[in-house]
Protein backbone atom coordinates (compact mmCIF):
# COMPACT_ATOMS: atom_id res chain seq x y z
CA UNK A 1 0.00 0.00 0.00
CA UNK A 2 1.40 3.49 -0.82
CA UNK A 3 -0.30 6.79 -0.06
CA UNK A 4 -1.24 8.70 -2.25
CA UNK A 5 1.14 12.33 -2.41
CA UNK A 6 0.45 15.02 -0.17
CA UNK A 7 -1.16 17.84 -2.58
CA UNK A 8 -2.37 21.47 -1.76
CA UNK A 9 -5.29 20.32 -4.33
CA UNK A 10 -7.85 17.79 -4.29
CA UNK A 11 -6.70 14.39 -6.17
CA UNK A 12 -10.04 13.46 -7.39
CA UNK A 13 -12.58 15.68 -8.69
CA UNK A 14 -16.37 15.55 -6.23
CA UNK A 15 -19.10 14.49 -8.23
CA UNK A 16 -21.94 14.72 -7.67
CA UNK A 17 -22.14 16.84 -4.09
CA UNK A 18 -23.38 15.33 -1.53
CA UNK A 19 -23.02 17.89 1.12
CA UNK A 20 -22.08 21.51 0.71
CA UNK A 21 -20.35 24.33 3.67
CA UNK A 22 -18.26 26.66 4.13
CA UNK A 23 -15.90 26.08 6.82
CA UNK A 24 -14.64 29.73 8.55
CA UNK A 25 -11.84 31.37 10.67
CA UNK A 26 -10.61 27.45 11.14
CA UNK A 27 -7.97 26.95 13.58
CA UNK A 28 -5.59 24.07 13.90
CA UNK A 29 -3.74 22.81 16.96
CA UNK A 30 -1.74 20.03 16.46
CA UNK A 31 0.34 17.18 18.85
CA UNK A 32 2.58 14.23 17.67
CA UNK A 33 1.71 11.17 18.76
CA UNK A 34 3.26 7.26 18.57
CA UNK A 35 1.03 5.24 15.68
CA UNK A 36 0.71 2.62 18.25
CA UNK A 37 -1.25 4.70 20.08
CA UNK A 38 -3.16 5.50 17.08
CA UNK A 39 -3.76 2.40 15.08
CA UNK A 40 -6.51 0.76 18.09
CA UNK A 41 -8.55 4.09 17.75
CA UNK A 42 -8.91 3.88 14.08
CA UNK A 43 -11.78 1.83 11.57
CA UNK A 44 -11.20 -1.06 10.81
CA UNK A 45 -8.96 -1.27 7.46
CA UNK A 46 -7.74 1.86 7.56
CA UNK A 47 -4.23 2.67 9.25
CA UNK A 48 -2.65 5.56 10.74
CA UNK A 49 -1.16 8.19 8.28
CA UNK A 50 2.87 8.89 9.20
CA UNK A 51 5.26 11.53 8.43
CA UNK A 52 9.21 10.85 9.48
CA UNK A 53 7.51 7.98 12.01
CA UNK A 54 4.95 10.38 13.60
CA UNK A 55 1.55 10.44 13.02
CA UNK A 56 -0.43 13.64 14.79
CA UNK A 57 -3.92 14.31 16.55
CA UNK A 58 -5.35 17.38 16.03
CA UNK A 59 -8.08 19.57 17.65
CA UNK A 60 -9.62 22.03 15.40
CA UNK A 61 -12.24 24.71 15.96
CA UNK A 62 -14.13 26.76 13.47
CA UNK A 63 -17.54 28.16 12.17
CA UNK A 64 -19.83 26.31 9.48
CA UNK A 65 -21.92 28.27 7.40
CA UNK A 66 -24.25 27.38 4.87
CA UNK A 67 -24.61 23.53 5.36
CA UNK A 68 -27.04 21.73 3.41
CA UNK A 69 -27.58 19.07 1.09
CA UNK A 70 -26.34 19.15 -2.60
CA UNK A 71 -25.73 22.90 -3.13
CA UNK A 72 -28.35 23.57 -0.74
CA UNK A 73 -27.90 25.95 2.27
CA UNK A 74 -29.69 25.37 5.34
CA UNK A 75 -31.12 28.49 7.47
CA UNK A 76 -30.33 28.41 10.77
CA UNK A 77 -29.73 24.94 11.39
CA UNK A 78 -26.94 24.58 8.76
CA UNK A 79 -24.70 27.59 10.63
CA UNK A 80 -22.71 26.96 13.82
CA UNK A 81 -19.53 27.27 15.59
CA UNK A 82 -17.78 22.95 16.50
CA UNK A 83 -14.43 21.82 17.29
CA UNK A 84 -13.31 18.25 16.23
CA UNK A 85 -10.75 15.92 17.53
CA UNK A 86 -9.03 14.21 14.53
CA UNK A 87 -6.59 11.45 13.77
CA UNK A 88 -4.72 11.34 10.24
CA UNK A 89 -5.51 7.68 8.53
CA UNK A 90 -4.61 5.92 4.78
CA UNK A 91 -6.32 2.85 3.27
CA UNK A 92 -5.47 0.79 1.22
CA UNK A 93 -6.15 2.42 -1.73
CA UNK A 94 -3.58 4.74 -0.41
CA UNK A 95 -6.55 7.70 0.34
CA UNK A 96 -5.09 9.98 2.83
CA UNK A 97 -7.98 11.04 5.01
CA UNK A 98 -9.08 12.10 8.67
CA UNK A 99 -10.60 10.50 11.18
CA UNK A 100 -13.13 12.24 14.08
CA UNK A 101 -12.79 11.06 17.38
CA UNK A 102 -14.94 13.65 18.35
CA UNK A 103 -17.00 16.34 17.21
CA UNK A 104 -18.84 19.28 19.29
CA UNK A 105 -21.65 21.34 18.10
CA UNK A 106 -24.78 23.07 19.78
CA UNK A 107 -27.25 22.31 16.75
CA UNK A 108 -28.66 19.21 17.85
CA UNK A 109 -30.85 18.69 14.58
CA UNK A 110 -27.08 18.38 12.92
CA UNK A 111 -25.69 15.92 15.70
CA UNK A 112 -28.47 13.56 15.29
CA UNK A 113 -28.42 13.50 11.51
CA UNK A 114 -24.43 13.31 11.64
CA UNK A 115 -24.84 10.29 13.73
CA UNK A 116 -27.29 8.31 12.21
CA UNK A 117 -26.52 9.04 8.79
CA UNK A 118 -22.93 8.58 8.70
CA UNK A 119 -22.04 6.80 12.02
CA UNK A 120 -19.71 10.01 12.89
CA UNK A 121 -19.51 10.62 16.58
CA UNK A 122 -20.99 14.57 16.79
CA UNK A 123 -22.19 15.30 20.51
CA UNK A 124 -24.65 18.14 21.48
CA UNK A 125 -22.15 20.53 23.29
CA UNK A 126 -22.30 24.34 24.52
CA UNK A 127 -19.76 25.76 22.17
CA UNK A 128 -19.06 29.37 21.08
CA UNK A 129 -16.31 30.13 19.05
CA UNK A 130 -15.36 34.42 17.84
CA UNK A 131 -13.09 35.57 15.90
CA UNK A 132 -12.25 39.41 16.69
CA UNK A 133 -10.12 40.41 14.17
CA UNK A 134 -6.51 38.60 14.68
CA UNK A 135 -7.68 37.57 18.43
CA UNK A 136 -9.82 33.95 18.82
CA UNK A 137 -11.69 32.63 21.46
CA UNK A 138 -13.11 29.13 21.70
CA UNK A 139 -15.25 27.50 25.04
CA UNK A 140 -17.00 24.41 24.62
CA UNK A 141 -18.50 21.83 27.08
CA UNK A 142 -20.52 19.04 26.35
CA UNK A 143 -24.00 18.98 27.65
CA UNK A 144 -25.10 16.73 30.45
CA UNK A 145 -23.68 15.13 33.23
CA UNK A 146 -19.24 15.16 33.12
CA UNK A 147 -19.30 17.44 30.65
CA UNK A 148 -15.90 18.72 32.29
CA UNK A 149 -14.20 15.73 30.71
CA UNK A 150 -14.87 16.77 27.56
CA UNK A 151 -14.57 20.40 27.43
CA UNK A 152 -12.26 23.39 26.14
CA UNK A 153 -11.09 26.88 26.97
CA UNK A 154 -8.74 28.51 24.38
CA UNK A 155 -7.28 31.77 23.44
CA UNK A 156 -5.05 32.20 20.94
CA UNK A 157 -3.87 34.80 17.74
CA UNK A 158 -3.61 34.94 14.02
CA UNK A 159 0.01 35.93 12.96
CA UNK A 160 1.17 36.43 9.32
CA UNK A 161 0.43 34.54 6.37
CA UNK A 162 2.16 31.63 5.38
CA UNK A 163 3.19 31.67 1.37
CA UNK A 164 4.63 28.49 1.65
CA UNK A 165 3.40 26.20 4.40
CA UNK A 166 5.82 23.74 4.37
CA UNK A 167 5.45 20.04 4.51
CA UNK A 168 4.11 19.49 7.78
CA UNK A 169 1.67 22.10 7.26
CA UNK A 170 0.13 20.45 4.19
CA UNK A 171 0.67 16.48 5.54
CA UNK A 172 -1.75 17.83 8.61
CA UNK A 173 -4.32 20.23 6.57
CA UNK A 174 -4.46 18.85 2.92
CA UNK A 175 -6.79 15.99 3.33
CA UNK A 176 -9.31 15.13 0.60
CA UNK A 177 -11.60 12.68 2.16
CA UNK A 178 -12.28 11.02 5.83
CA UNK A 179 -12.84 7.77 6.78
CA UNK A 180 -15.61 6.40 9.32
CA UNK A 181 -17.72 3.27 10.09
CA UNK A 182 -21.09 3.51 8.97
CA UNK A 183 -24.03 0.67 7.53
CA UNK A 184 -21.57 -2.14 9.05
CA UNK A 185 -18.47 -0.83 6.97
CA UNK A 186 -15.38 1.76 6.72
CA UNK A 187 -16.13 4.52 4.21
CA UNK A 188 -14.67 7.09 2.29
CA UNK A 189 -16.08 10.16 1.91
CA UNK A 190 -14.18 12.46 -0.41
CA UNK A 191 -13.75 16.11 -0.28
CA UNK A 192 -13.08 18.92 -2.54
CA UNK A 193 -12.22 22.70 -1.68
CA UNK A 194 -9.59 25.33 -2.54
CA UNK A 195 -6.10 25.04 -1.62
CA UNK A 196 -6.18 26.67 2.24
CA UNK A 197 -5.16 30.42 2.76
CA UNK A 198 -2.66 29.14 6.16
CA UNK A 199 -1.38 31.66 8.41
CA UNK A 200 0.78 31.54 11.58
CA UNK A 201 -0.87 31.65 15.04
CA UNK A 202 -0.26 31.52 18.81
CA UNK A 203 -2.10 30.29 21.50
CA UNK A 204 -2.50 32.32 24.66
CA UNK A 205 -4.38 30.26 26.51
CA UNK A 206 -5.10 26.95 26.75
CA UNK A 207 -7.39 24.38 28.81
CA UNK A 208 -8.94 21.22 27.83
CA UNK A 209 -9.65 17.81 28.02
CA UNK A 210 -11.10 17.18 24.66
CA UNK A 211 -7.64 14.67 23.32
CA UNK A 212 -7.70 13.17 26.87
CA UNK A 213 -11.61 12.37 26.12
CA UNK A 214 -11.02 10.92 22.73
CA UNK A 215 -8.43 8.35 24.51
CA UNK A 216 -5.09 10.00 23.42
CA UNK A 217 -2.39 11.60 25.69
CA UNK A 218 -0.62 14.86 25.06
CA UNK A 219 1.91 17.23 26.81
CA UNK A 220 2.75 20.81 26.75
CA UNK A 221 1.72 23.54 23.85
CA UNK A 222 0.95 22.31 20.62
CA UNK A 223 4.20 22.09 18.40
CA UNK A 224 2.36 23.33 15.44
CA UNK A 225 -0.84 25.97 15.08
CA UNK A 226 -2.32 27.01 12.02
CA UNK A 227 -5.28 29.46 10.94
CA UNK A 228 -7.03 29.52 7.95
CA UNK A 229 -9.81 32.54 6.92
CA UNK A 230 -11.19 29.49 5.44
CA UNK A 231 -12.86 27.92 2.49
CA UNK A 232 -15.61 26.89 0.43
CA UNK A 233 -16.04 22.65 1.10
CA UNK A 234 -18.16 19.88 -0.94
CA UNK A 235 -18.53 16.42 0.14
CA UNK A 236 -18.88 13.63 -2.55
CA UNK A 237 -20.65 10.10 -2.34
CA UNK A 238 -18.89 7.63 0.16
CA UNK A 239 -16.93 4.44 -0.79
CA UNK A 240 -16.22 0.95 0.52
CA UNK A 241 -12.88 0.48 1.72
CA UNK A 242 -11.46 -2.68 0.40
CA UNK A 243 -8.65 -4.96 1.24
CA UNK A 244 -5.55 -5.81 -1.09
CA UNK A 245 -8.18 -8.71 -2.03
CA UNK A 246 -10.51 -6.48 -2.74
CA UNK A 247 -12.85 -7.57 0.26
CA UNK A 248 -14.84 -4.91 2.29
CA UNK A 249 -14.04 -3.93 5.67
């Protein structure tokens, strides 16, 4: 199995869309972490994505607009702020994707739909994120009880743009697809979007137990942080993912 290159544009064209948003002032925090650690948290046939041995988990917040089926945008229900735990997978197809190990919102219409639909593990949370100018501000809790176990307080500060990301920067943002277990198999579901605007950022401030929740361990400030203004998204219909014998998983 070899993955597919790292590109700053989508390998595969989407057609037809399945789901359209726009994904807003998106910021990335990112921690290395051992693939062993990673590999028992993943779907079944799919395998942790590595760069120079490493593979990463990242917690990302930002603000969907305009979410809806097709090109359809949904009022109301279709805009709100969520933060995401994510792991960094390949199949063996070589598609590099992501995987959610968690995802936060406060529309519960979406979480339920998420869920059932596409077996991805949204949770009804009390989540604002604002972006004032270059300063951000994320808090999120999940609802009900030990909701402290799975919450997140975070400041942090958009620095300059980035003209060329680097590597690392791409490996963790350029992903064209994600991988989850749905209808008693691992799918694919490919993406398509512009290449991201990335800028620097700091973070101020940060408390949470979000990575803890999702059943990884990190230490001290995320290595790497990354903003985006954002970008336009569309989802495409999902496919199996097959062994080398061509066998569903």
């Amino acid at each position: 199995m070899r993955p597919e290159p790292v590109t700053g544009r989508a390998p595969r064209a989407v057609a037809p869309t399945l789901l359209s948003q726009n994904w807003r002032d998106v910021l990335f925090l990112h921690w290395p972490v051992h693939p062993a650690a990673v590999a028992p948290l993943l779907p079944a046939g799919v395998f942790p994505d590595v760069r120079n041995g490493t593979t990463w988990v990242g917690l990302v917040a930002f603000a969907m607009e305009r979410l809806g089926p097709g090109r359809t945008a949904l009022p109301y229900f279709g805009t709100f702020p969520e933060v995401n735990v994510r792991l960094y997978s390949v199949d063996p197809q070589g598609r590099r994707a992501v995987v959610f190990r968690s995802l936060d919102c406060p529309r519960l219409p979406a979480v339920l739909v998420a869920r059932s639909a596409l077996g991805l593990p949204y949770r009804w949370s009390h989540t604002r994120w604002t972006a004032d100018g270059p300063a951000l501000h994320l808090a999120t809790r999940v609802r009900g009880p030990g909701g402290d176990a799975a919450r997140c307080v975070l400041r942090a500060r958009v620095g300059p743009r980035l003209e060329r990301p680097g590597p690392l920067a791409e490996f963790l943002t350029a992903r064209w697809g994600l991988h989850t277990r749905t209808v008693g198999r691992t799918v694919h579901l490919p993406v398509e979007h512009p290449p991201w605007p990335l800028h620097r950022a700091t973070v101020e401030h940060l408390d949470e137990t979000l990575v803890r929740a999702a059943g990884l361990e990190v230490s001290g400030p995320p290595p790497s942080v990354l903003f985006s203004p954002g970008v336009p998204v569309r989802f495409g219909p999902w496919s199996p993912v097959t062994d080398p014998l061509g066998q569903l998983r």
